[in-house]
Protein backbone atom coordinates (compact mmCIF):
# COMPACT_ATOMS: atom_id res chain seq x y z
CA UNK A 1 -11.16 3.58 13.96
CA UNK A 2 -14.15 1.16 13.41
CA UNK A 3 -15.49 2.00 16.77
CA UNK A 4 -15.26 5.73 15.91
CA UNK A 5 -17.03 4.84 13.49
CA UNK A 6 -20.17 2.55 14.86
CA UNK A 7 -20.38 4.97 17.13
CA UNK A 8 -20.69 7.83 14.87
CA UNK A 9 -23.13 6.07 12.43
CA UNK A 10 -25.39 3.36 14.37
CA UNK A 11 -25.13 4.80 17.93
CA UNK A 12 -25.84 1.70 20.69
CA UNK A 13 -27.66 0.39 17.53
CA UNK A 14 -27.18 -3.20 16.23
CA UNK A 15 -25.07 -4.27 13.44
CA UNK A 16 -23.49 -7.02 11.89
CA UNK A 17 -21.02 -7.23 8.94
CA UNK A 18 -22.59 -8.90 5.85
CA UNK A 19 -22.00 -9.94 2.29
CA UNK A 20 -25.09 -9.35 0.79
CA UNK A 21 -24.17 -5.48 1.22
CA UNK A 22 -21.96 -4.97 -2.31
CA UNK A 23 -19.70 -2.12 -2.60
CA UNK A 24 -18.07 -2.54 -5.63
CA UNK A 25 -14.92 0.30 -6.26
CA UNK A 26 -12.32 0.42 -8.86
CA UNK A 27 -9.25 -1.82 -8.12
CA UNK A 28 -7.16 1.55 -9.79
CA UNK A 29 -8.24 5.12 -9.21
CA UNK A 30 -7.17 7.23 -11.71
CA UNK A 31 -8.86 10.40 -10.25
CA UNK A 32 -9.13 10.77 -6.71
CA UNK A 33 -11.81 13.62 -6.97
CA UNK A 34 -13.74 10.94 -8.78
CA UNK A 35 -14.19 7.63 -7.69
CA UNK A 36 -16.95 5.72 -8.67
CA UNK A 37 -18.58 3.80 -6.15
CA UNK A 38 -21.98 1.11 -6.65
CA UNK A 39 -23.91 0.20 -3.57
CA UNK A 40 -26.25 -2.85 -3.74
CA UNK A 41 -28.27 -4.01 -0.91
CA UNK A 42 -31.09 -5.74 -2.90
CA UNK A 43 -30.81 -8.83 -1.46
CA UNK A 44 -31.29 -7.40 1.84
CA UNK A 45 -35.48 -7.63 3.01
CA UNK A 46 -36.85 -4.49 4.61
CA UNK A 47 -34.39 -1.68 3.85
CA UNK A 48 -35.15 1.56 5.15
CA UNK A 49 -31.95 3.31 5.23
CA UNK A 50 -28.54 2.90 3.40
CA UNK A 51 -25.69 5.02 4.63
CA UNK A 52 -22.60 5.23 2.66
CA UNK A 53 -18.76 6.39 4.54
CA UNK A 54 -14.93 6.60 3.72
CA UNK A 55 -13.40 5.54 6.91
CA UNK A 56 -10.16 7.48 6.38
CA UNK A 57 -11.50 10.51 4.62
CA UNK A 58 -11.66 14.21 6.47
CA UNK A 59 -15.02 14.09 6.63
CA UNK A 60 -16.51 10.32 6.18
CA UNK A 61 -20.09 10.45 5.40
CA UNK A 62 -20.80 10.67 2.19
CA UNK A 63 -24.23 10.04 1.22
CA UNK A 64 -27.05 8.28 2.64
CA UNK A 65 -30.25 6.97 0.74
CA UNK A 66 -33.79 6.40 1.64
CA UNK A 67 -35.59 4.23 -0.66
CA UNK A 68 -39.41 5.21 -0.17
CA UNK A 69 -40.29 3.49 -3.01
CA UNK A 70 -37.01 2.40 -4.82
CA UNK A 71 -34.32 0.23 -4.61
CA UNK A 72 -31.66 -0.01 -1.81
CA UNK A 73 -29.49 0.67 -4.99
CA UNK A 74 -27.33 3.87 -5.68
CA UNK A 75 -24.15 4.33 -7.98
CA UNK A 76 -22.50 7.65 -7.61
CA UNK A 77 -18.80 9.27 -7.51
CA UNK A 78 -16.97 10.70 -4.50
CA UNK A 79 -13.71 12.19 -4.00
CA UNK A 80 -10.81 10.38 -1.52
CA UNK A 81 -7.82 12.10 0.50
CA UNK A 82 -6.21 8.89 0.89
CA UNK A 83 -6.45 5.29 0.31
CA UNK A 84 -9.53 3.69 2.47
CA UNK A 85 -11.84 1.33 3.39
CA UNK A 86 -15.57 2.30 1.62
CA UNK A 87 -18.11 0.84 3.95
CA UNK A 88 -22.14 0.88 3.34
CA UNK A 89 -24.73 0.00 6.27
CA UNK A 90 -27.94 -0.93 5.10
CA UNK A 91 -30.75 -0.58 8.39
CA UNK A 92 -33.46 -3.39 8.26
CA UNK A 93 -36.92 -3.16 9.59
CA UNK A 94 -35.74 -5.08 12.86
CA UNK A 95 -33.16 -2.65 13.56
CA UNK A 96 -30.04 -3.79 12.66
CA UNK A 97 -27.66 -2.10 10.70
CA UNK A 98 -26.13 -4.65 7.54
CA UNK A 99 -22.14 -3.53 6.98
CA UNK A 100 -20.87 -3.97 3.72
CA UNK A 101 -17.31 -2.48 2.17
CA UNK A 102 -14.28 -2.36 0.16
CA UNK A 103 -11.09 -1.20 0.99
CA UNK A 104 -9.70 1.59 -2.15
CA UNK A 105 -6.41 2.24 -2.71
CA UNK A 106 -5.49 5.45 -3.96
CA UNK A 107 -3.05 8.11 -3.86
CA UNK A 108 -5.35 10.61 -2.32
CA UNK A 109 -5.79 14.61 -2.17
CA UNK A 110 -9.32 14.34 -3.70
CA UNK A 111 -10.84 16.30 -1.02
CA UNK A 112 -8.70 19.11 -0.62
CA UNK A 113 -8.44 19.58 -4.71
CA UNK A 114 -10.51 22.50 -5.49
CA UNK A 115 -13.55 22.42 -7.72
CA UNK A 116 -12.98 22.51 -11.60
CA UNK A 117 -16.13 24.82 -12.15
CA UNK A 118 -14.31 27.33 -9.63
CA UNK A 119 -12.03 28.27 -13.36
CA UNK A 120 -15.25 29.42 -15.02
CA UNK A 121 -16.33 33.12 -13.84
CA UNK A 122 -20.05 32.14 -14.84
CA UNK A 123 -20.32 29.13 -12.96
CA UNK A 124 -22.92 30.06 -10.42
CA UNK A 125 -25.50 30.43 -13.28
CA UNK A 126 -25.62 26.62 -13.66
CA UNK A 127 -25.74 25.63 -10.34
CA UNK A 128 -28.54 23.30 -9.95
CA UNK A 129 -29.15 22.51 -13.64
CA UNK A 130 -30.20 18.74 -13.96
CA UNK A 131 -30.07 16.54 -17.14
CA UNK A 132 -31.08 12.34 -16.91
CA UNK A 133 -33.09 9.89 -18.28
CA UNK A 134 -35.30 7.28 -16.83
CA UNK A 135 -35.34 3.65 -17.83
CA UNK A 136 -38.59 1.63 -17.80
CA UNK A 137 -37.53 -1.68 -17.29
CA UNK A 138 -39.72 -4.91 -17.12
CA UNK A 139 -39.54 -5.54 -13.68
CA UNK A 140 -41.11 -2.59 -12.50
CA UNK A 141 -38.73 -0.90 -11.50
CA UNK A 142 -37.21 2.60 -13.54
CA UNK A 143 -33.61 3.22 -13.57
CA UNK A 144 -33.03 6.75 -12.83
CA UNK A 145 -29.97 8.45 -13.86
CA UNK A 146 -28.82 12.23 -13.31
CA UNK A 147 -26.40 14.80 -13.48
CA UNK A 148 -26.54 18.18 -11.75
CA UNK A 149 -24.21 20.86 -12.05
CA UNK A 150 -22.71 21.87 -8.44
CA UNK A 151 -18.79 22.68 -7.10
CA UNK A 152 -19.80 20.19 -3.96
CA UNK A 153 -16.80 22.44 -2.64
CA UNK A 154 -15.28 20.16 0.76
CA UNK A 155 -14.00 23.59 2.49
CA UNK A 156 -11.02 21.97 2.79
CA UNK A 157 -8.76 23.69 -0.47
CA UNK A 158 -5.59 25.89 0.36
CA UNK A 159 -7.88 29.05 -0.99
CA UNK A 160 -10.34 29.07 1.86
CA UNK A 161 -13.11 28.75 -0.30
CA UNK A 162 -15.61 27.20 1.92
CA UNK A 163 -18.13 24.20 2.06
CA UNK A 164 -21.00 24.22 -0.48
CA UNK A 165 -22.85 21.21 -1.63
CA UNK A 166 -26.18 20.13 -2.32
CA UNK A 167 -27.42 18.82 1.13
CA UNK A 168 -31.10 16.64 -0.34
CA UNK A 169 -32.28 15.46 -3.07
CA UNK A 170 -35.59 14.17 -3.44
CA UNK A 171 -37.37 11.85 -6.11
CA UNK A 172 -40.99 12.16 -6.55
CA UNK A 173 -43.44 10.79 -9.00
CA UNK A 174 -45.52 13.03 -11.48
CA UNK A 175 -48.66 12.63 -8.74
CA UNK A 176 -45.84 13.24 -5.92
CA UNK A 177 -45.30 9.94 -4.38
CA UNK A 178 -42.01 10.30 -2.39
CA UNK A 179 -39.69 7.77 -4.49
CA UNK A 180 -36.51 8.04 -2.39
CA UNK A 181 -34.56 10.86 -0.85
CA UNK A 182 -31.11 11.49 -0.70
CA UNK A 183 -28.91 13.64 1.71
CA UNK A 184 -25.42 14.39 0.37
CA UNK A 185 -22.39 15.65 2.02
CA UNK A 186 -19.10 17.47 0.99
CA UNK A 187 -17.07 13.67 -0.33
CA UNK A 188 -19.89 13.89 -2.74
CA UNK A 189 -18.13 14.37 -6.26
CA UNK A 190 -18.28 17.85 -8.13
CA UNK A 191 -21.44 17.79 -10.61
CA UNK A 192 -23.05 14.56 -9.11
CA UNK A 193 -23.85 12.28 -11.35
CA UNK A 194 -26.40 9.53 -9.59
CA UNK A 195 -28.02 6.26 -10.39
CA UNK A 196 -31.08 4.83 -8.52
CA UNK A 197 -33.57 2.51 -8.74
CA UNK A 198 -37.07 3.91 -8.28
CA UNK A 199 -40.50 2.45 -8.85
CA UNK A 200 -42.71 4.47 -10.96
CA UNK A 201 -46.30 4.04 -11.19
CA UNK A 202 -47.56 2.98 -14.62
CA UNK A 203 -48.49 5.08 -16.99
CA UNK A 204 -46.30 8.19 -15.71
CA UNK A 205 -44.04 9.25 -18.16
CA UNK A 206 -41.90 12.18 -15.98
CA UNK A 207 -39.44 11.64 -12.60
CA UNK A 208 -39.75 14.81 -10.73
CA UNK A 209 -35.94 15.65 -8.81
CA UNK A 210 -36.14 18.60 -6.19
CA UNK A 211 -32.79 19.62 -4.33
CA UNK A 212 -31.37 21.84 -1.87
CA UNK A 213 -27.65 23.11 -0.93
CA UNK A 214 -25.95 25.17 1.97
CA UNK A 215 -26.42 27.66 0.62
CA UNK A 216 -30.29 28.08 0.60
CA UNK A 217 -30.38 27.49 -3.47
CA UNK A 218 -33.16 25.24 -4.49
CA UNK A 219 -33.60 23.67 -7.74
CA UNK A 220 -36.22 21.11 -9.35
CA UNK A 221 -36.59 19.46 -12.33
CA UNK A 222 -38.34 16.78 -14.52
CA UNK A 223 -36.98 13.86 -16.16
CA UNK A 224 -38.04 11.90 -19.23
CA UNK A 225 -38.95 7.73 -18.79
CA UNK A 226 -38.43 5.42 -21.62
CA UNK A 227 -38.86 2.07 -21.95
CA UNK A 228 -35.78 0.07 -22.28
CA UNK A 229 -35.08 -1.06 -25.74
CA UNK A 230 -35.00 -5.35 -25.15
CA UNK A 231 -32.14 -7.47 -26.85
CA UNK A 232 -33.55 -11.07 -28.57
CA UNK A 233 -31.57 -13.82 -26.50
CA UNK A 234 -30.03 -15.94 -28.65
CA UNK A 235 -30.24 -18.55 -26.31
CA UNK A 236 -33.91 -19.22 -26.56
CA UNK A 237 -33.81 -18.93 -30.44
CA UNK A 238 -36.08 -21.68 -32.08
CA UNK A 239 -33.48 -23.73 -34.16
């Protein structure tokens, strides 16, 4: 299965299996159309690329990232048909692909459960609508967080309803500096909800999010940057 696998995702390219890739999952799933899943490759130099798969899943690409100008961070929620090993490969400037993972157990059938919005008979009016917030934070970098209303339908339910997810997502700033892009595929949970971390030039106050799906819908929107309310540490109190 892994060579399946490195073949299907690094080619004849290098790679090498490394801790400083973090996938952190749930030790219990409660949901299987809704797994929550944090990748972390920030202590990785040179990141260009961050690709994230479900070995054991129908179809086992699930997202993959560039960072432009962000982190080689992203948090996000997928759906599992079985228990399986979560795997992210981070590709550095020289080349080689970085393989981080977890394995997840669960009891499966996320995949082939049909879409909750699929109930409402007005659903396709909110496809595409976006809500997040931005969070300044000291270091530079904003953390970007967003919800956008889509069925992210697999294909793969008993009623034939076919694929139809959002395919890219990209994150610009408000003078349209490419931030980081993001190209999605059907293990992608319904109404992605996404966390990044972008860097976002001073003094701009708006994220700008533009997506596409299968189905030739496009959507854009702008989200709101705060800064992030600081905590005193008690720790470096004067007595």
């Amino acid at each position: 299965m892994w060579e399946e696998m490195r073949t299907q995702f690094f080619g004849e390219g290098r790679y090498k299996f490394d801790a400083r890739v973090k996938v952190s999952v749930p030790s219990v799933v409660e949901n299987q159309a809704q797994v929550p899943v944090t990748v972390d490759a920030r202590e990785l130099p040179d990141v260009r690329k961050v690709v994230v798969f479900a070995d054991l899943n129908p179809v086992q690409h699930a997202l993959t990232l560039t960072p432009h100008d962000a982190a080689p961070y992203v948090a996000f929620r997928m759906k599992v048909e079985q228990a399986t090993p979560v795997r992210a490969a981070a590709l550095t400037g020289d080349g080689v692909w970085h393989v981080g993972g977890q394995y997840l157990e669960a009891a499966g059938g996320g995949c082939s459960s049909p879409a909750m919005a699929r109930n409402k008979p007005d659903w396709s009016l909110t496809v595409g609508n976006t809500r997040g917030r931005a969070w300044r934070q000291a270091d530079g970098m904003s953390r970007l967080r967003m919800t956008i209303k889509h069925p992210m339908d697999t294909g793969l339910t008993r009623d034939n309803i076919p694929a139809f997810f959002i395919e890219q997502l990209r994150v610009r700033s408000t003078s349209g500096k490419f931030l980081a892009t993001i190209e999605m595929r059907e293990p992608v949970s319904e109404d992605p909800t996404l966390t990044m971390l972008v860097r976002q030039p001073l003094g701009e106050k708006l994220i700008g999010v533009e997506g596409r799906d299968i189905g030739g819908n496009v959507f854009s929107s702008k989200i709101d940057t705060t800064w992030r309310e600081s905590r005193l540490d008690n720790s470096k109190r004067a007595e």
